[in-house]
Protein backbone atom coordinates (compact mmCIF):
# COMPACT_ATOMS: atom_id res chain seq x y z
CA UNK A 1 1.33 25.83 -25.75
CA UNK A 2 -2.51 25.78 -25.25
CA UNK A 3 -3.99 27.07 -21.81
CA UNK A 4 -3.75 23.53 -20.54
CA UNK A 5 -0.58 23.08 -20.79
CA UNK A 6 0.22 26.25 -19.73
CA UNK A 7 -1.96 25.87 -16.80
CA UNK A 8 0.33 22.54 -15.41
CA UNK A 9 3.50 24.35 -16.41
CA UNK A 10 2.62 27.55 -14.57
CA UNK A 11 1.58 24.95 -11.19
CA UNK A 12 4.89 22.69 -11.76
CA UNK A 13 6.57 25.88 -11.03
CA UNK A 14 4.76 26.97 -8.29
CA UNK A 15 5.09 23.80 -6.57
CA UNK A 16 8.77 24.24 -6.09
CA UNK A 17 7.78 26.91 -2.78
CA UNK A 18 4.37 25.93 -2.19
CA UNK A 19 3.83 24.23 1.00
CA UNK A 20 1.37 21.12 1.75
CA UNK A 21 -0.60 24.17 3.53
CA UNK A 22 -0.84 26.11 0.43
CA UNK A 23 -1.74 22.91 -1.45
CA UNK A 24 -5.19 23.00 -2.18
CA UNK A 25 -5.24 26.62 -3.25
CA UNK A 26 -2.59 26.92 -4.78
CA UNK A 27 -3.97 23.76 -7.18
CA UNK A 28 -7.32 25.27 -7.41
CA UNK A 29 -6.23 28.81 -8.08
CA UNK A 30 -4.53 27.09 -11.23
CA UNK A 31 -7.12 25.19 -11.98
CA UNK A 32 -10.12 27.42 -12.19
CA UNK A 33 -8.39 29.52 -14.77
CA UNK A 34 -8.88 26.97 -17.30
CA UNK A 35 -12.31 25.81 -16.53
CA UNK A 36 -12.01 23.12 -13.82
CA UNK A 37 -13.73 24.64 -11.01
CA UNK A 38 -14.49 24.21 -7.11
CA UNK A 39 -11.28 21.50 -6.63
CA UNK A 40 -11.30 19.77 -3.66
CA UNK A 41 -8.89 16.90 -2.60
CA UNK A 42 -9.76 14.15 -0.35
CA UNK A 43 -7.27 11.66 1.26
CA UNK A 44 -7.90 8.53 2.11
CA UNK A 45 -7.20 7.69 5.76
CA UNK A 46 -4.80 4.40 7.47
CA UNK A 47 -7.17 1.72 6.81
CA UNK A 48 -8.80 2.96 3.62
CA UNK A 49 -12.28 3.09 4.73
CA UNK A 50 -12.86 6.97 4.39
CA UNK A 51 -11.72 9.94 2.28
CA UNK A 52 -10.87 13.63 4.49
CA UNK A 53 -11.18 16.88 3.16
CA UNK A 54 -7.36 18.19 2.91
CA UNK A 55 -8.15 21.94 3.43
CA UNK A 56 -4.46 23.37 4.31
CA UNK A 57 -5.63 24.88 7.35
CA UNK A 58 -4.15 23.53 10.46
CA UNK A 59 -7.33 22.45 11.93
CA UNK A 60 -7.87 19.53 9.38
CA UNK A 61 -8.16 16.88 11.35
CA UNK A 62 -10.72 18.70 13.44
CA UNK A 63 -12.70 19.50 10.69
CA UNK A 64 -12.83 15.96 9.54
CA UNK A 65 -13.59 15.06 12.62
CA UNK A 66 -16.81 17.69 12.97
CA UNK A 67 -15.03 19.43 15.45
CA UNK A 68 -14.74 22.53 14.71
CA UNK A 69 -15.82 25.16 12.25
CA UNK A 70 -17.03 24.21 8.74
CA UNK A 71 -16.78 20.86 9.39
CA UNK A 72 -16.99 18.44 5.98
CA UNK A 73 -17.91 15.08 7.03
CA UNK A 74 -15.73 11.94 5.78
CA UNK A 75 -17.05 10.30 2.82
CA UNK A 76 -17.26 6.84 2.96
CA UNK A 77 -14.86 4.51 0.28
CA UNK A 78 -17.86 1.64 0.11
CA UNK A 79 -21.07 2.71 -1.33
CA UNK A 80 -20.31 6.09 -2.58
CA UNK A 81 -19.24 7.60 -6.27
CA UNK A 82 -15.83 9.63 -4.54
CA UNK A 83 -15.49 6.03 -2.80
CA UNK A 84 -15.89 3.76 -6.41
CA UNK A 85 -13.48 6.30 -8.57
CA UNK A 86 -11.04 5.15 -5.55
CA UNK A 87 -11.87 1.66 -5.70
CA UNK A 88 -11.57 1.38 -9.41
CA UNK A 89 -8.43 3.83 -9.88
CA UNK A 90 -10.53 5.35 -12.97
CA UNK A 91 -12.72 9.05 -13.25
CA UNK A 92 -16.07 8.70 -11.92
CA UNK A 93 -19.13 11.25 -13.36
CA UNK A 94 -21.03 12.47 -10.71
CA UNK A 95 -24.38 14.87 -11.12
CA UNK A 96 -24.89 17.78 -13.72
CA UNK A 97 -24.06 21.57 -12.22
CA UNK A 98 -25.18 24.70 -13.46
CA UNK A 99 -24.12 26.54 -16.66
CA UNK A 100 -23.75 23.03 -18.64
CA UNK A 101 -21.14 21.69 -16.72
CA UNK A 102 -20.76 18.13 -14.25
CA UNK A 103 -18.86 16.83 -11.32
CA UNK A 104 -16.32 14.26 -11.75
CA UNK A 105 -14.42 12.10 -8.86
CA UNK A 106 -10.63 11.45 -10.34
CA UNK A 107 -8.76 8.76 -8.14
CA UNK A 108 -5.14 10.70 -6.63
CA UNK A 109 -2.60 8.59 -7.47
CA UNK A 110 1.47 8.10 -6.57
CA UNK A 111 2.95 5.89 -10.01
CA UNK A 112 0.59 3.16 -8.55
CA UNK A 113 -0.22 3.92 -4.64
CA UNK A 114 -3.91 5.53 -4.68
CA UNK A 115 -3.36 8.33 -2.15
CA UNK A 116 -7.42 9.50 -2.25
CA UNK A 117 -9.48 11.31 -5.16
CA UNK A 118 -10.30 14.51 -6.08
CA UNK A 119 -13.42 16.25 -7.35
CA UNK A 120 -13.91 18.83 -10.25
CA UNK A 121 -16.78 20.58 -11.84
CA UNK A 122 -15.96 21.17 -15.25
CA UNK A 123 -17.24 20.60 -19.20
CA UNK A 124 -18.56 17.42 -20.17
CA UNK A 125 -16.28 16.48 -22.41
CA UNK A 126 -12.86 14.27 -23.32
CA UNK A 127 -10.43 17.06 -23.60
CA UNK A 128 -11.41 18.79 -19.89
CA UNK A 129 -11.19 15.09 -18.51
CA UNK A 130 -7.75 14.35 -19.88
CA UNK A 131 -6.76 17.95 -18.42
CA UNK A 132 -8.34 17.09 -15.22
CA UNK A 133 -6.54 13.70 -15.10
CA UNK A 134 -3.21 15.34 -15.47
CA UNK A 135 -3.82 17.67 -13.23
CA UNK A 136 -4.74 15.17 -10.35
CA UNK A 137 -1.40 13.48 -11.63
CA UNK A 138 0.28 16.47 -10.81
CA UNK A 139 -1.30 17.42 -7.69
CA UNK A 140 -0.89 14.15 -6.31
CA UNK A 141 3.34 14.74 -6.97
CA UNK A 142 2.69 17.73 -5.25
CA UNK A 143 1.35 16.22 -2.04
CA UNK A 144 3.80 13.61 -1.69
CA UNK A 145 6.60 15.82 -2.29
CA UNK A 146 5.48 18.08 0.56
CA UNK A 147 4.13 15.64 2.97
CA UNK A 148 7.21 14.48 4.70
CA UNK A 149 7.69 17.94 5.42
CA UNK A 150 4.01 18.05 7.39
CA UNK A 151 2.82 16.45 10.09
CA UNK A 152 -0.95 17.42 8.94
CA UNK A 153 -1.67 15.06 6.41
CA UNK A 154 -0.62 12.75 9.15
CA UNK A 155 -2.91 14.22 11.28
CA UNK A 156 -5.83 13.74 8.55
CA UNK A 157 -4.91 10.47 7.78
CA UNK A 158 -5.40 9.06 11.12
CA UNK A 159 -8.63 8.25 13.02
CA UNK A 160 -7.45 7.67 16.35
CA UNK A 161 -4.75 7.67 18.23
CA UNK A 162 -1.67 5.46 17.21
CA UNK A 163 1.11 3.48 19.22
CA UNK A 164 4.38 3.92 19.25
CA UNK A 165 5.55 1.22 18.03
CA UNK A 166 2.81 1.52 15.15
CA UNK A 167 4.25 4.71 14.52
CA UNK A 168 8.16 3.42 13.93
CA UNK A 169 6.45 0.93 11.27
CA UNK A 170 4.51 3.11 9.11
CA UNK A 171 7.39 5.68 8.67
CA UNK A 172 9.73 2.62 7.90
CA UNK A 173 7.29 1.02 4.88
CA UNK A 174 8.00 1.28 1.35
CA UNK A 175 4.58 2.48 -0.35
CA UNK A 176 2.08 0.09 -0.45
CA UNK A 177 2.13 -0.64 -4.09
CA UNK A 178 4.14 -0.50 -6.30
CA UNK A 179 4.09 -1.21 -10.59
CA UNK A 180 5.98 -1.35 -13.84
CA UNK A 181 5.25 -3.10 -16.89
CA UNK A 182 6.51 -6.45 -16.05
CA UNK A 183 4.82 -6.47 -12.39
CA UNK A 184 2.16 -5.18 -9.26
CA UNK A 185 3.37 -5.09 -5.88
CA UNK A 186 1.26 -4.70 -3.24
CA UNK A 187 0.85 -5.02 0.39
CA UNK A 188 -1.95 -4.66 3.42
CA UNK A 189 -1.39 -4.48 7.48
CA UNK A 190 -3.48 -4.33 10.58
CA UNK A 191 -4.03 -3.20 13.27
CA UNK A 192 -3.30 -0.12 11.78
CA UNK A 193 -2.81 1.73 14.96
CA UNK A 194 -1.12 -1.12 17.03
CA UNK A 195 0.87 -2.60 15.06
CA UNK A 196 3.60 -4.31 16.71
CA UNK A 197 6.26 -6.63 15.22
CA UNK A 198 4.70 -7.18 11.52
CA UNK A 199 6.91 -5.35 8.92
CA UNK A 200 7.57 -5.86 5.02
CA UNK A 201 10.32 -4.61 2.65
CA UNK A 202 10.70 -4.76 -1.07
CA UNK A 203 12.86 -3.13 -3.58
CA UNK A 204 14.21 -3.16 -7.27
CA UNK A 205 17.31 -3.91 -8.44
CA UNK A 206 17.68 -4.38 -12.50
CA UNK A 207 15.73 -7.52 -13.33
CA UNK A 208 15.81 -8.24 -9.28
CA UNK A 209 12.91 -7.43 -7.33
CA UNK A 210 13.64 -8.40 -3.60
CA UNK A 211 11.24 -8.69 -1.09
CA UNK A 212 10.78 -9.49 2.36
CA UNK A 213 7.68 -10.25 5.23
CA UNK A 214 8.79 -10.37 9.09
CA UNK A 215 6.92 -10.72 11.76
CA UNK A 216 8.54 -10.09 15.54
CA UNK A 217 8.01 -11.69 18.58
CA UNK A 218 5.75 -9.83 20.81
CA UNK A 219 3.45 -7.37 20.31
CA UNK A 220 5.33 -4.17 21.97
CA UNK A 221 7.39 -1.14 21.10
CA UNK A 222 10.09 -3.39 21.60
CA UNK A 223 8.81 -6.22 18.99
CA UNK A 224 8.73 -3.11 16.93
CA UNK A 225 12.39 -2.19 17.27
CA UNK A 226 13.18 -5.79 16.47
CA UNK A 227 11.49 -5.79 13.29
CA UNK A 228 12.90 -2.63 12.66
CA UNK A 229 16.29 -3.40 13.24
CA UNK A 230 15.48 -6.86 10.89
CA UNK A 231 14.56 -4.21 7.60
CA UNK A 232 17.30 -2.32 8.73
CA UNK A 233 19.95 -5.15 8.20
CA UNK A 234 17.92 -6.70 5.36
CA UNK A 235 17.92 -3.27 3.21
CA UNK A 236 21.71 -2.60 4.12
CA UNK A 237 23.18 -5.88 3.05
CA UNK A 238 20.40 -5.72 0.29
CA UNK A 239 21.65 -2.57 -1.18
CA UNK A 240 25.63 -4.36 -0.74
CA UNK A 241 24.64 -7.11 -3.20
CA UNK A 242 23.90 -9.44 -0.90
CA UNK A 243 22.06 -13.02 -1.51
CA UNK A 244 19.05 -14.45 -0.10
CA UNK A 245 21.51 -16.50 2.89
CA UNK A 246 23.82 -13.41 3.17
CA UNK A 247 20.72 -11.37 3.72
CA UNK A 248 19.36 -13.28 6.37
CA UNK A 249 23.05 -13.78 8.21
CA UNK A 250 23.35 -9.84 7.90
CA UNK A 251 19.80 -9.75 9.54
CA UNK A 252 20.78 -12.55 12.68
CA UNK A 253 24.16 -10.67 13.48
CA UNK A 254 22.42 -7.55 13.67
CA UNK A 255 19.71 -8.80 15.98
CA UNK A 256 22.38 -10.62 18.30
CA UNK A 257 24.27 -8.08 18.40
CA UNK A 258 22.07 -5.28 19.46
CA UNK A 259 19.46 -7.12 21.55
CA UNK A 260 20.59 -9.82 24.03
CA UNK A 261 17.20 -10.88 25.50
CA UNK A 262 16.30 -13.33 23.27
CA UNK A 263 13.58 -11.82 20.95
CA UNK A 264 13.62 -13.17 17.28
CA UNK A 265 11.96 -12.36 14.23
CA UNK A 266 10.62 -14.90 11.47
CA UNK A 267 10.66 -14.13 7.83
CA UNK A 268 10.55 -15.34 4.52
CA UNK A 269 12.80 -13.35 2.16
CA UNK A 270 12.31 -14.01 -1.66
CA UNK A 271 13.42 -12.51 -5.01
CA UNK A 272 12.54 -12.60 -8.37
CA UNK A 273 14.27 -12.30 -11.45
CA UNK A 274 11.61 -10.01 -13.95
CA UNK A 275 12.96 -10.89 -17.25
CA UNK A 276 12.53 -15.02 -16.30
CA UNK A 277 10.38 -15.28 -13.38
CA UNK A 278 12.31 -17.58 -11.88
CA UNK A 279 11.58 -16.85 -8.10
CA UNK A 280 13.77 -17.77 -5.19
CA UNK A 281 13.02 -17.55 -1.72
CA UNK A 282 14.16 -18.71 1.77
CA UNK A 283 12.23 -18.90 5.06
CA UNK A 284 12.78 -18.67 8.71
CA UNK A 285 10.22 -20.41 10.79
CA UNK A 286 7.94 -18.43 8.73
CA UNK A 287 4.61 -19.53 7.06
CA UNK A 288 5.45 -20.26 3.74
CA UNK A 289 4.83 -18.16 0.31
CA UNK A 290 1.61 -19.10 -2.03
CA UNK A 291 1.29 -19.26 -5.42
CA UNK A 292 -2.13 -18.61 -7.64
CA UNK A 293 -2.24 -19.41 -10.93
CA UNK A 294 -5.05 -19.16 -13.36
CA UNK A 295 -7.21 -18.43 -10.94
CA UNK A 296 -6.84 -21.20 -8.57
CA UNK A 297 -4.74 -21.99 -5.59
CA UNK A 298 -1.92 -24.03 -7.33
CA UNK A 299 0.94 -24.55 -4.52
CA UNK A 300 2.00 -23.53 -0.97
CA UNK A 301 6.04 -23.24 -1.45
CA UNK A 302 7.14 -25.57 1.20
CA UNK A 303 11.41 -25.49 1.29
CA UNK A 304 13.02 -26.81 4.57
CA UNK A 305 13.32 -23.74 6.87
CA UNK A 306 15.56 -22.51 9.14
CA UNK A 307 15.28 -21.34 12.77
CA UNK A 308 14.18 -17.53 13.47
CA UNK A 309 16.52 -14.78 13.08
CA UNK A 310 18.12 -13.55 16.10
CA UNK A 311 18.04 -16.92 18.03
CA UNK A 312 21.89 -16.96 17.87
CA UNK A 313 21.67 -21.04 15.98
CA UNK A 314 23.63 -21.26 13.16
CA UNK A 315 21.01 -23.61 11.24
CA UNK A 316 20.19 -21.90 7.84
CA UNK A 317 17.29 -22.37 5.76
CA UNK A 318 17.52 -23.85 2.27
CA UNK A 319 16.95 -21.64 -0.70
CA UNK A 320 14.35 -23.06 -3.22
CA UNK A 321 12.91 -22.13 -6.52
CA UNK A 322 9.79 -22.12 -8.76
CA UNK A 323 9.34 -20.94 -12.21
CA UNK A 324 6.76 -18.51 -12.36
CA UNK A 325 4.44 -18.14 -15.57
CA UNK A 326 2.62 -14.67 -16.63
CA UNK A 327 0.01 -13.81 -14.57
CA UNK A 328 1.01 -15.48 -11.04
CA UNK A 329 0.30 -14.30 -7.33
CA UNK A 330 2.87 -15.17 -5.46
CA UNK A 331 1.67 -14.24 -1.51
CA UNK A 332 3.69 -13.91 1.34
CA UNK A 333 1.98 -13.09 4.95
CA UNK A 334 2.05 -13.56 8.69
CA UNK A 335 0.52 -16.27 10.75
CA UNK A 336 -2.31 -13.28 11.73
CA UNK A 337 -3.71 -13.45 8.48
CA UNK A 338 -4.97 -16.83 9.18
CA UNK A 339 -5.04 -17.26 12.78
CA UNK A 340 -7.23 -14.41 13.36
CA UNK A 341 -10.13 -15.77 15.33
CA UNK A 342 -13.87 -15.09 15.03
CA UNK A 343 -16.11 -14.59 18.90
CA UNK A 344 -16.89 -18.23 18.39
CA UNK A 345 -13.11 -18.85 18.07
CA UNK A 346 -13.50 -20.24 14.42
CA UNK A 347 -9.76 -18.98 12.55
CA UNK A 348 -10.25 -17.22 9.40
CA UNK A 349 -7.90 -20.05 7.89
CA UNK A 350 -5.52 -20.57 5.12
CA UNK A 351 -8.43 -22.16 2.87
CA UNK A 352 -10.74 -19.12 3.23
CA UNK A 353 -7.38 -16.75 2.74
CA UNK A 354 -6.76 -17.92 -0.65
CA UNK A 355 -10.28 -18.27 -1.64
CA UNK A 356 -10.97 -14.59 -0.83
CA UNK A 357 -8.27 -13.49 -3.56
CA UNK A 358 -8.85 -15.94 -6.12
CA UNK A 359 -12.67 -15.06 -6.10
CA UNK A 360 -12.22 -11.36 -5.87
CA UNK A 361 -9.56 -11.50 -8.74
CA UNK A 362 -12.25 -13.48 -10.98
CA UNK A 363 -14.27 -10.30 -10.37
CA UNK A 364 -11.65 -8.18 -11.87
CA UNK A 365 -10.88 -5.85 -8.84
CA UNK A 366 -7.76 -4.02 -8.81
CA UNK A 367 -4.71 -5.63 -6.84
CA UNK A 368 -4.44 -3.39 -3.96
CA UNK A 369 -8.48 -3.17 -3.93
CA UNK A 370 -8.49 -6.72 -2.63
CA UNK A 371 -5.79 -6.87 -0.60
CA UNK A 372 -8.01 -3.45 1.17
CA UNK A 373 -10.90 -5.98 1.11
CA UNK A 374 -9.12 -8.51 2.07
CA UNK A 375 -8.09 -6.86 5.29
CA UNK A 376 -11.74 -5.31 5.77
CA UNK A 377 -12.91 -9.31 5.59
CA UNK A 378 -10.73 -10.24 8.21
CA UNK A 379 -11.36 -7.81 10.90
CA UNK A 380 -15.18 -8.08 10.24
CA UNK A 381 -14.47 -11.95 10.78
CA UNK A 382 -12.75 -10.86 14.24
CA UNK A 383 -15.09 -8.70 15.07
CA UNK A 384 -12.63 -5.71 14.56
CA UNK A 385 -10.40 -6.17 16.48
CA UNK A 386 -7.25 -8.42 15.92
CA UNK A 387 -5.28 -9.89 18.85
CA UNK A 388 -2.14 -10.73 16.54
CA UNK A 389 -1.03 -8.25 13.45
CA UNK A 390 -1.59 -9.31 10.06
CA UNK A 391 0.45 -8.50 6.93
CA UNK A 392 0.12 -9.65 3.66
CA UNK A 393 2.83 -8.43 0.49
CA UNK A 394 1.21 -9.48 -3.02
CA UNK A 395 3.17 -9.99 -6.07
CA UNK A 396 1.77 -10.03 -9.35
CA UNK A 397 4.32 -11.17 -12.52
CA UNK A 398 3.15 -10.39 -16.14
CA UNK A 399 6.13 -11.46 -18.16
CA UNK A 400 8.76 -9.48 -19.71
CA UNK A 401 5.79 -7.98 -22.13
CA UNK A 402 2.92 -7.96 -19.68
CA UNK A 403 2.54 -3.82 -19.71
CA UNK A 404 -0.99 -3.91 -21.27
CA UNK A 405 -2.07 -6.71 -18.65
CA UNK A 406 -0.54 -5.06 -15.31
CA UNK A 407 -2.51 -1.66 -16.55
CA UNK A 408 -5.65 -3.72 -16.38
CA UNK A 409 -4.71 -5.48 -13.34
CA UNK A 410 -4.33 -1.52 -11.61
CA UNK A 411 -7.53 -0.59 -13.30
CA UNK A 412 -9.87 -3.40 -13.16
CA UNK A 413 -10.83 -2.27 -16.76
């Protein structure tokens, strides 16, 4: 075992009783011993438009903030070489140091979900990067392992103060991507700190990925008890073996049952068999799903719905299916993606949704990247501010023997 290897071994170990306080130098202790010097981690906040210093001292958030002593200021993701190595999920060389050695950004990563970057100064070479990459592998396990345990990296994460009804969504979500080698799953939401009824839910079952969009009437902590309730149900009857119809009855007789003044929830639930890509999917007085192909908008997946869940009406939707070929979108969102309104009152539209993605996925960008442009595109068109939430849940299908394609498609390489 070379010093390397050693080096990850020795920090794997650690990890076990290291806290997310003890983090940073616990990693860097490790680290410097085999020539990868002044570590620091960054984590990218709620919205993905800055990276924050994680420190491990309880004052983090204030010293991301400038508020208090040996304050680091946020670096921006646009426009900056820690932002572009987080962009572009790939190591980043920044400027030479002393004694021969350089910086390089290194993009933090969870399997798929880019969690911030870190920053080394080390040799110039391919053997210290490869070390450095596995390290950042490793220290990123380490961070998600401990974080549920902490509410500091909450803290950092967050830029102002959040609702709670905001709050019950966020600790609900499944990550916000997710990959294998047969497909990309990703997913964006606004207002981050507001949120109210918008929710999503996916999960993998054998060749069965499931997913789900719902969107709650209202815009309260009570829309967001709805919509919680709705994932609740979905996931439970999910998990039971439940189909698409049995899903969405589990969902209704929850939502009847528990809450008796009238609030509803629409949805489109949809799964996918991997090995086929034949795609099934059901809505319920829900905007319906989108599919790109080849790089254009080929169909908007119109099947007769049904009414919202929780009205009490026993009028189901039809189920209806498309056959999917390698290298399909298929997009489900909320009515806020589309509806959201400019000061002159212009809507962002349906036209100029799909557009967006089909132009930035000619450009190569990483899924998630523009889904986190997407998002950026749409509050700048609202002027920042959003009076209904938006969601959007991307999948991307490569085909039973698309693994070299979905590592581009995470890349952008």
């Amino acid at each position: 075992m070379d010093g390397g290897e050693r080096m990850l071994a020795d920090l794997l170990t650690a990890s076990h009783l290291t806290s997310l306080k003890q983090v940073p130098d616990v990693v860097a202790g490790h680290a410097a011993a085999v020539g990868l010097h002044d570590m620091r981690i960054y984590m990218v906040d709620l919205q993905q438009g800055v990276l924050r210093l994680l420190t491990g001292r309880e004052t983090d958030r204030e010293i991301a903030e400038g508020a208090a002593e040996g304050a680091v200021p946020d670096i921006r993701v646009d426009g900056t070489l820690a932002g572009r190595a987080f962009q572009s999920v790939v190591p980043v060389r920044g400027g030479d140091a002393a004694d021969g050695l350089c910086h390089w950004w290194l993009p933090l990563l969870d399997g798929a979900e880019r969690l911030g970057v870190v920053r080394l100064t080390m040799a110039d070479d391919a053997a210290a990067l490869r070390l450095a990459e596995s390290l950042a592998a490793l220290t990123a396990l380490m961070i998600v392992s401990k974080g549920p345990s902490s509410d500091s990296l909450a803290r950092l994460v967050r830029t102002r103060h959040m609702t709670v009804s905001a709050e019950m969504q966020w600790r609900l979500l499944p990550p916000m991507t997710f990959a294998n080698n047969e497909m990309v799953i990703a997913a964006a939401l606004e207002p981050a700190y507001k949120l109210g009824g918008d929710t999503f839910d996916y999960g993998l079952y054998g060749e069965i990925v499931h997913l789900g969009v719902f969107d709650a009437m209202g815009h309260d902590t009570a829309a967001g008890l709805t919509s919680n309730l709705a994932v609740a149900a979905y996931r439970n009857n999910r998990v039971e073996g439940g189909d698409l119809l049995e899903n969405g009855r589990a969902i209704e007789e929850a939502l009847v049952e528990q809450d008796s003044s009238g609030r509803f929830v629409t949805a489109v639930l949809a799964s996918l068999h991997l090995s086929t890509g034949m795609l099934a999917w059901a809505s319920y007085g829900h905007p319906p799903p989108i599919v790109i192909r080849g790089g254009r908008w080929v169909t908007t997946l119109e099947c007769a719905p049904g009414v919202p869940l929780g009205t009490g009406l026993d009028l189901p939707p039809r189920v209806c299916e498309e056959q999917l070929q390698p290298g399909d979108r298929v997009i489900l969102y909320t009515d806020g993606v589309v509806e959201a309104r400019d000061p002159s009152k212009r809507e962002f539209g349906i036209a100029r949704f799909v557009d967006f993605i089909v132009r930035h996925d000619a450009a190569g960008l990483p899924v998630p990247e523009t889904l986190r442009r997407l998002i950026r595109g749409i509050l700048e068109h609202h002027a920042g501010r959003l009076d209904d939430d938006a969601t959007v849940l991307l999948l991307e299908w490569y085909g039973p023997s698309g693994g070299e394609r979905a590592a581009k498609r995470l890349t952008g390489l």
